[in-house]
PDB file of N, CA and C in Angstrom:
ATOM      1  N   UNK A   1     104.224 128.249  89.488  1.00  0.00           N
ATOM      2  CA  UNK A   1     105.213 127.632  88.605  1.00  0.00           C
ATOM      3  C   UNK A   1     106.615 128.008  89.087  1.00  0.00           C
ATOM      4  N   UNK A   2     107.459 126.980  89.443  1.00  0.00           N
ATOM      5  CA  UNK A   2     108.922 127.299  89.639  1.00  0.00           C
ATOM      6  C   UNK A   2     109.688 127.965  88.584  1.00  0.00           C
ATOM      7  N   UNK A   3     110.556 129.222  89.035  1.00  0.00           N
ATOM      8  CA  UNK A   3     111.207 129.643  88.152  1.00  0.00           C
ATOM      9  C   UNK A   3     112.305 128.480  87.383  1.00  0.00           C
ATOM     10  N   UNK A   4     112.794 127.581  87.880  1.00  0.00           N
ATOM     11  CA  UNK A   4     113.673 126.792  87.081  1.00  0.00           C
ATOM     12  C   UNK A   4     113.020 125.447  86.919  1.00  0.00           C
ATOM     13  N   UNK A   5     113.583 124.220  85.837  1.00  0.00           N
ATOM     14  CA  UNK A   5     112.505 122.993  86.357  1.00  0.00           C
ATOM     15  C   UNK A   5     113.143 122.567  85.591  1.00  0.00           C
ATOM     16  N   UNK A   6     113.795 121.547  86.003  1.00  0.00           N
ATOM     17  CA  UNK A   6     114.458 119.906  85.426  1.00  0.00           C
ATOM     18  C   UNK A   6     113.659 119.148  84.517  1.00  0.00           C
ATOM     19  N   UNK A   7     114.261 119.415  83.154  1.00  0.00           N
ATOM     20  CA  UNK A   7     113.310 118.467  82.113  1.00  0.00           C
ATOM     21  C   UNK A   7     114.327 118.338  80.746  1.00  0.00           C
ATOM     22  N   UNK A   8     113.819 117.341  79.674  1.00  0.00           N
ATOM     23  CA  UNK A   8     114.796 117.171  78.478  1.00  0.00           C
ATOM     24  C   UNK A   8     115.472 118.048  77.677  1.00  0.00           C
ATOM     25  N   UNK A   9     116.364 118.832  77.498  1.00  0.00           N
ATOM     26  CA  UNK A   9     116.945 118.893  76.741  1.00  0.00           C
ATOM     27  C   UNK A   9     117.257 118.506  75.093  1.00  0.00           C
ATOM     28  N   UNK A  10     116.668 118.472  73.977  1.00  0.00           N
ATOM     29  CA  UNK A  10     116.995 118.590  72.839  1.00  0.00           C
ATOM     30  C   UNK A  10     118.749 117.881  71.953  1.00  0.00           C
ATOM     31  N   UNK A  11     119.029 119.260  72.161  1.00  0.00           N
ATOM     32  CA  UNK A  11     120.352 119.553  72.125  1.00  0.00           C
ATOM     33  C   UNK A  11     121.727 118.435  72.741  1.00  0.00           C
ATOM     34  N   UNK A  12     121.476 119.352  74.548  1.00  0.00           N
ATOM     35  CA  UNK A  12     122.379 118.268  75.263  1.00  0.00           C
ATOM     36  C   UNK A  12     121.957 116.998  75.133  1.00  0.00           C
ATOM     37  N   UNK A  13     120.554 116.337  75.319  1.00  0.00           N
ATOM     38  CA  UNK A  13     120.090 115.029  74.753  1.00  0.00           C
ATOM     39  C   UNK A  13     120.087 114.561  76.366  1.00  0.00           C
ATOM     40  N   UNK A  14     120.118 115.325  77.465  1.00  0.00           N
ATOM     41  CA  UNK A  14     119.908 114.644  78.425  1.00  0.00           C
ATOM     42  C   UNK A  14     118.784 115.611  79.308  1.00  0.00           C
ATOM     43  N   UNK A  15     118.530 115.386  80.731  1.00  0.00           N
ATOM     44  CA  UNK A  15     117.388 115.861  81.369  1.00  0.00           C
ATOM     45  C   UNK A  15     118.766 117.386  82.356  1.00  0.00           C
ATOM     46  N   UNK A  16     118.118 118.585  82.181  1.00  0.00           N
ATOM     47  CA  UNK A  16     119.284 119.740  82.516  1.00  0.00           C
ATOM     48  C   UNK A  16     118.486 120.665  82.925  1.00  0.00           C
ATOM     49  N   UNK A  17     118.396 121.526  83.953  1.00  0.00           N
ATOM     50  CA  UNK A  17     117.488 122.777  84.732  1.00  0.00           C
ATOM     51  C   UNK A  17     117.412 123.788  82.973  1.00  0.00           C
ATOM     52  N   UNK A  18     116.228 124.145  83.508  1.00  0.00           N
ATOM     53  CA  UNK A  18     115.446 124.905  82.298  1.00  0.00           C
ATOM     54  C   UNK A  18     114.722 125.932  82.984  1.00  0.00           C
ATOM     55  N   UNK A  19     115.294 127.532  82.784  1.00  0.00           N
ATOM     56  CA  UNK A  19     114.322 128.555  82.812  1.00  0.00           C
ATOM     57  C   UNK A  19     113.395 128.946  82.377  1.00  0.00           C
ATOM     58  N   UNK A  20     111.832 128.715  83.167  1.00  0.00           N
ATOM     59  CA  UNK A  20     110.809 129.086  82.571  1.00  0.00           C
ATOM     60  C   UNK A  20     110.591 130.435  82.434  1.00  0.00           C
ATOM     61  N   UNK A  21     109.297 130.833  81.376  1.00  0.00           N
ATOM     62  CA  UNK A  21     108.792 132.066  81.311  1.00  0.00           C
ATOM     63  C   UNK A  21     107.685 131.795  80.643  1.00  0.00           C
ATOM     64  N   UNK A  22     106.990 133.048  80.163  1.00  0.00           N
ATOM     65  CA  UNK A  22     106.024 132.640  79.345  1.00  0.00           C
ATOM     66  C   UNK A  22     106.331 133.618  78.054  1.00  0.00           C
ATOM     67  N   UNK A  23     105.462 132.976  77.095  1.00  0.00           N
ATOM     68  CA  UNK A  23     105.655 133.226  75.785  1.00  0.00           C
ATOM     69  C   UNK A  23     104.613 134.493  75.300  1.00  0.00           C
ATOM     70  N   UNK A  24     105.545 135.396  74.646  1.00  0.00           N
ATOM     71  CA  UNK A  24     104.937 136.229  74.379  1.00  0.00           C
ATOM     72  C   UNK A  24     104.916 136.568  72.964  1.00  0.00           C
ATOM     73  N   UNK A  25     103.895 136.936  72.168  1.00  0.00           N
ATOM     74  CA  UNK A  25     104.270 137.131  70.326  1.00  0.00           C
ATOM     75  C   UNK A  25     104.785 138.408  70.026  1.00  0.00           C
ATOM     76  N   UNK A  26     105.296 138.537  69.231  1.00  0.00           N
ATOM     77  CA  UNK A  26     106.298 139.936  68.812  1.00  0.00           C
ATOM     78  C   UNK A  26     104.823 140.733  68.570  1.00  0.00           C
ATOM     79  N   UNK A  27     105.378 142.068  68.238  1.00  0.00           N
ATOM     80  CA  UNK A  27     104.322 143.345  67.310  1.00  0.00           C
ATOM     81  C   UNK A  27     104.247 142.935  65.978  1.00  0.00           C
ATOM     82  N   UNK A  28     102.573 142.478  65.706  1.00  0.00           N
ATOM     83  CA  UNK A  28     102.487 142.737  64.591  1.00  0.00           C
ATOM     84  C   UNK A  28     103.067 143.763  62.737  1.00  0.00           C
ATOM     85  N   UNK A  29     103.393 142.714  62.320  1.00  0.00           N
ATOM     86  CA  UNK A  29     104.229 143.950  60.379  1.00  0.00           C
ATOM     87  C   UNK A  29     102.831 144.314  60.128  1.00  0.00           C
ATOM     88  N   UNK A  30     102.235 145.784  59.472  1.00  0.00           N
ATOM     89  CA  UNK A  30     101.861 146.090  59.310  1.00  0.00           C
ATOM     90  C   UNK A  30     101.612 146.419  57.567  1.00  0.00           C
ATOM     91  N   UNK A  31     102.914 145.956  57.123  1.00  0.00           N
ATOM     92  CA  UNK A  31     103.658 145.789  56.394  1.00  0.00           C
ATOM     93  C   UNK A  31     103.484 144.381  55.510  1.00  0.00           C
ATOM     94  N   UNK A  32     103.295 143.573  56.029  1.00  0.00           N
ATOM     95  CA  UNK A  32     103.692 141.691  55.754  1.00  0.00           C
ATOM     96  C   UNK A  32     102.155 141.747  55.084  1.00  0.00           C
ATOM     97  N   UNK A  33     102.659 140.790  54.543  1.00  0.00           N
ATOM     98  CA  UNK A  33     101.243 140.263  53.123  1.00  0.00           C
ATOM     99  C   UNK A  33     100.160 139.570  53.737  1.00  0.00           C
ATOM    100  N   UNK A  34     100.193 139.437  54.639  1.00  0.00           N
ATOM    101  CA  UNK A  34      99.281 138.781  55.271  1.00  0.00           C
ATOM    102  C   UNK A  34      97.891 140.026  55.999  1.00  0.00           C
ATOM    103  N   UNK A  35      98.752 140.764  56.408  1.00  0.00           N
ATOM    104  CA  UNK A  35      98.282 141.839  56.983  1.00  0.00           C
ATOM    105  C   UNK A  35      97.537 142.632  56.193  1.00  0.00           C
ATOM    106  N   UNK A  36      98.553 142.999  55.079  1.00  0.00           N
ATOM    107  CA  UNK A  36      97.841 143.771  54.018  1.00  0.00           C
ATOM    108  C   UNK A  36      96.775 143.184  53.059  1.00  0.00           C
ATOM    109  N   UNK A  37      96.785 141.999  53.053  1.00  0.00           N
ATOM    110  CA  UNK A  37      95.627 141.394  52.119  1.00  0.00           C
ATOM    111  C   UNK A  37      94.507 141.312  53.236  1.00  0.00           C
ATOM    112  N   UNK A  38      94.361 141.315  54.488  1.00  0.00           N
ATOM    113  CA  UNK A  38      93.318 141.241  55.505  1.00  0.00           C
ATOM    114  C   UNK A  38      92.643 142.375  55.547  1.00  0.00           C
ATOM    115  N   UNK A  39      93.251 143.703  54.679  1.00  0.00           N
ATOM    116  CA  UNK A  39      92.958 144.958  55.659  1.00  0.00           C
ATOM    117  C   UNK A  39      92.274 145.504  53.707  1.00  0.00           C
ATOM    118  N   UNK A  40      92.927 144.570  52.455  1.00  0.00           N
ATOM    119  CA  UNK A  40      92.192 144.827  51.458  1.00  0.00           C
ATOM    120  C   UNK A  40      91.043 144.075  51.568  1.00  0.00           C
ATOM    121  N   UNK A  41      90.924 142.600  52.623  1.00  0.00           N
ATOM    122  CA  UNK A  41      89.480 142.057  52.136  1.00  0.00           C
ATOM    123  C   UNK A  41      88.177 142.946  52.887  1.00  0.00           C
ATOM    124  N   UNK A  42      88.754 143.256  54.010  1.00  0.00           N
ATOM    125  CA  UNK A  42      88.059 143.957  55.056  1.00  0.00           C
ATOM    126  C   UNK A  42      87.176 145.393  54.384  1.00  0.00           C
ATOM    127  N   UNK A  43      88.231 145.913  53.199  1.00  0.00           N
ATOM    128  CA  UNK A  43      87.663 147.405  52.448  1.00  0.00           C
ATOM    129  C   UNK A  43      86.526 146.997  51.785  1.00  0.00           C
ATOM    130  N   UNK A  44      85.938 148.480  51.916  1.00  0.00           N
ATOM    131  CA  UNK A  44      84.715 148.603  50.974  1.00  0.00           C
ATOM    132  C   UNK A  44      83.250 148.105  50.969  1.00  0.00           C
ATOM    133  N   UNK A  45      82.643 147.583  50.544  1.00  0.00           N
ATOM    134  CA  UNK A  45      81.273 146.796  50.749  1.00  0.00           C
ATOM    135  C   UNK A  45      81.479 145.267  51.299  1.00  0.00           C
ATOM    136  N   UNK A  46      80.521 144.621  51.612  1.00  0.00           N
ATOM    137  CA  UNK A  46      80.595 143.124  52.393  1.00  0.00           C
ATOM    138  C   UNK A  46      81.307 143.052  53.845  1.00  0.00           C
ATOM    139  N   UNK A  47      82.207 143.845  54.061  1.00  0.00           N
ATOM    140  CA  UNK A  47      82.159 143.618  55.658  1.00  0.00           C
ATOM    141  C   UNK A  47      83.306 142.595  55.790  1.00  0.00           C
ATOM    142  N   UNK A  48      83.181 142.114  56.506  1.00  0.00           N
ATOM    143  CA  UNK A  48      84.305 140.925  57.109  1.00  0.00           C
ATOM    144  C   UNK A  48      84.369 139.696  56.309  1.00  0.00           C
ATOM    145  N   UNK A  49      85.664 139.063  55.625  1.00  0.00           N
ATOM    146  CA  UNK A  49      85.129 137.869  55.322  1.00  0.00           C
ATOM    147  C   UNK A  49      84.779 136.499  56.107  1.00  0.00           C
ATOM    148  N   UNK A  50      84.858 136.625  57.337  1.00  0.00           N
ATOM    149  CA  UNK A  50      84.246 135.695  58.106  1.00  0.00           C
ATOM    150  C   UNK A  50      83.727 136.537  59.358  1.00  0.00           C
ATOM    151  N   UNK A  51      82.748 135.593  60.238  1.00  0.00           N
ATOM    152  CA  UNK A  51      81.904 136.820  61.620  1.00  0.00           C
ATOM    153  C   UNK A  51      83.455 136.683  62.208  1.00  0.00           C
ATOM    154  N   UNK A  52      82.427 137.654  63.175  1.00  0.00           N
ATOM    155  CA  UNK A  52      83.283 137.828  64.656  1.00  0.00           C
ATOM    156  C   UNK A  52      82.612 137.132  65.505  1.00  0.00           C
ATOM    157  N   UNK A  53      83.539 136.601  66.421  1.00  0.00           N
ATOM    158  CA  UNK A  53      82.703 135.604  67.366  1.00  0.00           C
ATOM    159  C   UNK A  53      82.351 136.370  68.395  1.00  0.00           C
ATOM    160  N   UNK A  54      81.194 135.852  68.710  1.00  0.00           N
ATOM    161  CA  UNK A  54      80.605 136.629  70.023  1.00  0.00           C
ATOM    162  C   UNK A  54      80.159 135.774  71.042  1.00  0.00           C
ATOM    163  N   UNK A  55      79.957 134.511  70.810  1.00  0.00           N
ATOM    164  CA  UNK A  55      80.097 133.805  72.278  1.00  0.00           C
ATOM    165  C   UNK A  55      81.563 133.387  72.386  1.00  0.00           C
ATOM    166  N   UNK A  56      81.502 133.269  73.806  1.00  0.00           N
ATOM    167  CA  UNK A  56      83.194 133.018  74.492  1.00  0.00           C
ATOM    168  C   UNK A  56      82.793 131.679  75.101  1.00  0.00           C
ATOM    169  N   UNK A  57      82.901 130.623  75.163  1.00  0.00           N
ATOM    170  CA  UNK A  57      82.443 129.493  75.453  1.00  0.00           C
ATOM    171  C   UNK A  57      83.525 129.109  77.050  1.00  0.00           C
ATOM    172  N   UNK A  58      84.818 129.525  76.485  1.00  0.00           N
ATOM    173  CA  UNK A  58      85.892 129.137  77.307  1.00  0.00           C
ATOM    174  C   UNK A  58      86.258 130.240  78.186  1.00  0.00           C
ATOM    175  N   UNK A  59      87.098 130.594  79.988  1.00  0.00           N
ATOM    176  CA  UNK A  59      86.966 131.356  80.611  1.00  0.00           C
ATOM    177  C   UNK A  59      88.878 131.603  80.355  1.00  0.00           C
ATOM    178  N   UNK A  60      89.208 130.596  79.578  1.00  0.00           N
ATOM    179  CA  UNK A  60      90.854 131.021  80.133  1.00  0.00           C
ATOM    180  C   UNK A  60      91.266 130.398  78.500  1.00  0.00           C
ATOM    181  N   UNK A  61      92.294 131.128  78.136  1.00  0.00           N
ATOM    182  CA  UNK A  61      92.652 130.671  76.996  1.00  0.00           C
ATOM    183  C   UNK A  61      94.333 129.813  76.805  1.00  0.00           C
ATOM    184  N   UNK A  62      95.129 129.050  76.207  1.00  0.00           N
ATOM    185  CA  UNK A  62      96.164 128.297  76.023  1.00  0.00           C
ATOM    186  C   UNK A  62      97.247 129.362  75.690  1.00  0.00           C
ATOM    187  N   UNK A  63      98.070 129.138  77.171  1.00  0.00           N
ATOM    188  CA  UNK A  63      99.252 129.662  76.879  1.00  0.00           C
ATOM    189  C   UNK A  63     100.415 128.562  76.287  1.00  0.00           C
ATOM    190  N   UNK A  64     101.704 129.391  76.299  1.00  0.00           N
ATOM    191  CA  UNK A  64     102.817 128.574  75.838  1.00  0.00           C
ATOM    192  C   UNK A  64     103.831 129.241  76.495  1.00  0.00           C
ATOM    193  N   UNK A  65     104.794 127.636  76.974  1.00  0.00           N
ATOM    194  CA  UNK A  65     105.165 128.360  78.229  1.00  0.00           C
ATOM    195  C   UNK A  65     107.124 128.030  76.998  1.00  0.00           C
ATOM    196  N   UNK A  66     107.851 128.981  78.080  1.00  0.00           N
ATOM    197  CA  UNK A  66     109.542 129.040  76.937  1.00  0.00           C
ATOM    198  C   UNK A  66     110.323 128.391  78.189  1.00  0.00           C
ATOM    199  N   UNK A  67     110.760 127.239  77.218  1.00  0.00           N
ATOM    200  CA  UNK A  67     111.825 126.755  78.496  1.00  0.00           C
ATOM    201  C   UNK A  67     113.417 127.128  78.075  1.00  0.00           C
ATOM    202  N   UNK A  68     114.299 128.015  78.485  1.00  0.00           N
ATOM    203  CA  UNK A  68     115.738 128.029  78.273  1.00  0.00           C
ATOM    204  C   UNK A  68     116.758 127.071  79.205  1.00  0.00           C
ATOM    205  N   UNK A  69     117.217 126.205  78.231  1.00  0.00           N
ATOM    206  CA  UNK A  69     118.447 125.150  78.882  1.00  0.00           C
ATOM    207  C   UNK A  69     119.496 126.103  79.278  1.00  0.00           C
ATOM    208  N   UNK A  70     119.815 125.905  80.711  1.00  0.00           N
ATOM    209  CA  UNK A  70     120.850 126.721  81.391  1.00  0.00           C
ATOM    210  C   UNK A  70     122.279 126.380  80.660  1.00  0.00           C
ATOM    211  N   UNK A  71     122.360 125.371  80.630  1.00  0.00           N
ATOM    212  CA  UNK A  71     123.655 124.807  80.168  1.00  0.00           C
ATOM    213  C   UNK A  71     124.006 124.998  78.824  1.00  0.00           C
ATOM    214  N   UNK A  72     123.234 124.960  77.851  1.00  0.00           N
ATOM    215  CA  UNK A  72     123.231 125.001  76.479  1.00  0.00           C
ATOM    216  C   UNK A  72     122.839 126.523  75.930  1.00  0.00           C
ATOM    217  N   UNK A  73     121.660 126.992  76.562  1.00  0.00           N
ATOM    218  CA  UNK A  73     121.136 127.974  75.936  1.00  0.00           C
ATOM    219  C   UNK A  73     120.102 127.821  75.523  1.00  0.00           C
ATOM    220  N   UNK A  74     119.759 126.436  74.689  1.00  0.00           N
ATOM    221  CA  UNK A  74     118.470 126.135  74.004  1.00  0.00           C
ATOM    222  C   UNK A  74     117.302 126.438  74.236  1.00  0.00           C
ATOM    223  N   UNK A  75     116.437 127.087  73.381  1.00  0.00           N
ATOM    224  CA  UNK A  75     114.994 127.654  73.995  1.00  0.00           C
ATOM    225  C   UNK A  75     114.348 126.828  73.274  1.00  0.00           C
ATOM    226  N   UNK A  76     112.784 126.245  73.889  1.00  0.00           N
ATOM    227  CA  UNK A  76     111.911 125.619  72.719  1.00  0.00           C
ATOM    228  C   UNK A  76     111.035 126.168  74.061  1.00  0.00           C
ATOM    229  N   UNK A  77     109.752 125.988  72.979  1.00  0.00           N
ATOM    230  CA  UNK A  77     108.408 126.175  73.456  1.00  0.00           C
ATOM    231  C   UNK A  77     107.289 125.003  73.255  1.00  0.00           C
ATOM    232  N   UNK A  78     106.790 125.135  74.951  1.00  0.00           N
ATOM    233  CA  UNK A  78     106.141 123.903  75.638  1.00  0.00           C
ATOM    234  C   UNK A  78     104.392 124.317  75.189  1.00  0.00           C
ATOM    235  N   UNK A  79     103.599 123.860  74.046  1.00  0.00           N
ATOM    236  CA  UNK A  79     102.450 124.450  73.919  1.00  0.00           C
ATOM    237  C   UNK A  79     101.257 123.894  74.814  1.00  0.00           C
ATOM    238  N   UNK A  80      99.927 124.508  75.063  1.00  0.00           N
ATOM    239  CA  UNK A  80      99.030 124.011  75.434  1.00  0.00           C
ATOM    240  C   UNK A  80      98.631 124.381  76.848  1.00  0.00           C
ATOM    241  N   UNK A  81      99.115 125.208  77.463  1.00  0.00           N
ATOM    242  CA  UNK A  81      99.201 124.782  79.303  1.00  0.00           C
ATOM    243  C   UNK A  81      97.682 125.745  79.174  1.00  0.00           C
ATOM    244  N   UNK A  82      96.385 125.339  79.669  1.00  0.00           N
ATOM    245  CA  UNK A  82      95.499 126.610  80.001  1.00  0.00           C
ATOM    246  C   UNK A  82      95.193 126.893  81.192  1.00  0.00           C
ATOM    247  N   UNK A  83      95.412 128.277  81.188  1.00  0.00           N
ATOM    248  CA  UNK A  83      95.873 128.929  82.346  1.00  0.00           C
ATOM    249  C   UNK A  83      95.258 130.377  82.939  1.00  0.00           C
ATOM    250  N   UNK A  84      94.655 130.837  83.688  1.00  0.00           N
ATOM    251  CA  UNK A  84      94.327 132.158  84.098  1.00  0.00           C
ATOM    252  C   UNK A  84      95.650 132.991  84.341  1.00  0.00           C
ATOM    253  N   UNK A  85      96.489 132.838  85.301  1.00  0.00           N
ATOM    254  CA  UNK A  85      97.466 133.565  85.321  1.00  0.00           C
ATOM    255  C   UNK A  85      98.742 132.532  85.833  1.00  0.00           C
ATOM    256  N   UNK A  86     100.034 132.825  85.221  1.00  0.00           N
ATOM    257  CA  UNK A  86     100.999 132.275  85.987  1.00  0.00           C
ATOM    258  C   UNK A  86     102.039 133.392  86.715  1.00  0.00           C
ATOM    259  N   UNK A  87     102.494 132.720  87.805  1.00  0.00           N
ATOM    260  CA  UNK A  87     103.003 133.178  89.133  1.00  0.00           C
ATOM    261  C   UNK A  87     104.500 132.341  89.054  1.00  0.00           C
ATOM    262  N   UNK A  88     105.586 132.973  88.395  1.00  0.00           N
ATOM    263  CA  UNK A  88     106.690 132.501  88.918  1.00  0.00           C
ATOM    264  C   UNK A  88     107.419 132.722  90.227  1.00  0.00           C
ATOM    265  N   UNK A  89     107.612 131.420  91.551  1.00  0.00           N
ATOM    266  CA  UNK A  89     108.466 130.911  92.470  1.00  0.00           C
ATOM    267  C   UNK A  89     109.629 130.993  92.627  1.00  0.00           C
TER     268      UNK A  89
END
Protein backbone atom coordinates (compact mmCIF):
# COMPACT_ATOMS: atom_id res chain seq x y z
CA UNK A 1 0.00 0.00 0.00
CA UNK A 2 1.40 3.48 -0.93
CA UNK A 3 2.04 5.73 1.80
CA UNK A 4 0.06 8.64 0.07
CA UNK A 5 -2.93 8.03 -2.57
CA UNK A 6 -5.04 10.44 -4.56
CA UNK A 7 -8.73 10.06 -3.77
CA UNK A 8 -12.04 12.30 -2.72
CA UNK A 9 -11.98 14.53 -0.35
CA UNK A 10 -15.24 15.30 1.69
CA UNK A 11 -14.55 18.61 2.83
CA UNK A 12 -12.39 20.17 -0.08
CA UNK A 13 -15.13 18.37 -2.37
CA UNK A 14 -12.48 17.59 -4.83
CA UNK A 15 -9.97 14.47 -5.52
CA UNK A 16 -6.44 15.70 -3.07
CA UNK A 17 -3.31 13.22 -1.87
CA UNK A 18 -4.44 11.42 1.31
CA UNK A 19 -2.17 9.84 3.99
CA UNK A 20 -2.78 6.39 4.61
CA UNK A 21 -2.49 4.31 7.80
CA UNK A 22 -4.29 1.89 9.46
CA UNK A 23 -6.85 2.10 12.02
CA UNK A 24 -6.38 1.32 15.29
CA UNK A 25 -9.21 1.29 18.40
CA UNK A 26 -8.38 3.24 21.53
CA UNK A 27 -8.02 1.21 25.21
CA UNK A 28 -10.90 -0.04 26.33
CA UNK A 29 -13.18 2.28 29.75
CA UNK A 30 -13.29 -0.08 32.15
CA UNK A 31 -15.40 2.23 33.58
CA UNK A 32 -18.25 2.82 30.63
CA UNK A 33 -21.66 1.04 31.05
CA UNK A 34 -21.22 -1.10 28.62
CA UNK A 35 -18.31 -2.71 30.12
CA UNK A 36 -19.64 -2.82 33.43
CA UNK A 37 -22.97 -4.39 32.64
CA UNK A 38 -20.85 -7.24 30.58
CA UNK A 39 -18.67 -8.02 33.51
CA UNK A 40 -22.23 -8.01 35.87
CA UNK A 41 -23.85 -10.48 33.27
CA UNK A 42 -20.74 -12.59 33.13
CA UNK A 43 -20.91 -12.89 37.46
CA UNK A 44 -22.00 -15.64 39.34
CA UNK A 45 -23.92 -18.77 38.06
CA UNK A 46 -24.87 -19.33 34.13
CA UNK A 47 -21.68 -18.44 32.60
CA UNK A 48 -21.63 -16.30 29.53
CA UNK A 49 -24.63 -14.85 28.08
CA UNK A 50 -23.86 -15.97 24.71
CA UNK A 51 -20.92 -19.01 23.60
CA UNK A 52 -17.65 -18.31 22.62
CA UNK A 53 -16.90 -19.11 19.25
CA UNK A 54 -14.64 -21.75 18.56
CA UNK A 55 -14.58 -22.34 14.96
CA UNK A 56 -12.64 -19.62 12.97
CA UNK A 57 -14.06 -20.14 9.56
CA UNK A 58 -12.08 -17.06 8.14
CA UNK A 59 -7.97 -16.83 7.99
CA UNK A 60 -7.74 -12.91 7.93
CA UNK A 61 -10.05 -10.56 9.45
CA UNK A 62 -11.46 -6.69 8.04
CA UNK A 63 -9.35 -3.97 8.60
CA UNK A 64 -10.06 -0.18 8.26
CA UNK A 65 -7.81 1.72 6.65
CA UNK A 66 -7.53 6.15 7.89
CA UNK A 67 -7.14 8.36 5.09
CA UNK A 68 -5.77 12.09 6.19
CA UNK A 69 -6.38 14.94 3.45
CA UNK A 70 -3.00 16.67 3.22
CA UNK A 71 -4.48 19.84 2.34
CA UNK A 72 -7.38 20.06 4.66
CA UNK A 73 -6.54 17.79 7.42
CA UNK A 74 -9.67 15.72 7.10
CA UNK A 75 -9.53 12.16 8.40
CA UNK A 76 -12.35 9.59 7.54
CA UNK A 77 -12.17 5.97 7.62
CA UNK A 78 -12.22 3.61 4.54
CA UNK A 79 -14.03 0.25 6.05
CA UNK A 80 -13.79 -3.32 4.86
CA UNK A 81 -10.25 -3.92 3.22
CA UNK A 82 -9.41 -7.86 4.36
CA UNK A 83 -6.15 -8.17 4.86
CA UNK A 84 -3.22 -10.34 6.48
CA UNK A 85 -0.80 -7.64 6.86
CA UNK A 86 -0.28 -4.16 5.37
CA UNK A 87 3.15 -2.86 4.23
CA UNK A 88 3.35 0.86 3.74
CA UNK A 89 5.62 2.14 0.35
Amino acid sequence: MPKEVTTYCPRCKTHQPHLTSLYKAGKRRALAEGERRHEREKKGYGGQKYSLQKKFAKTTKKQTLRLACKTCGYTRHKKGMRLRKLVFE
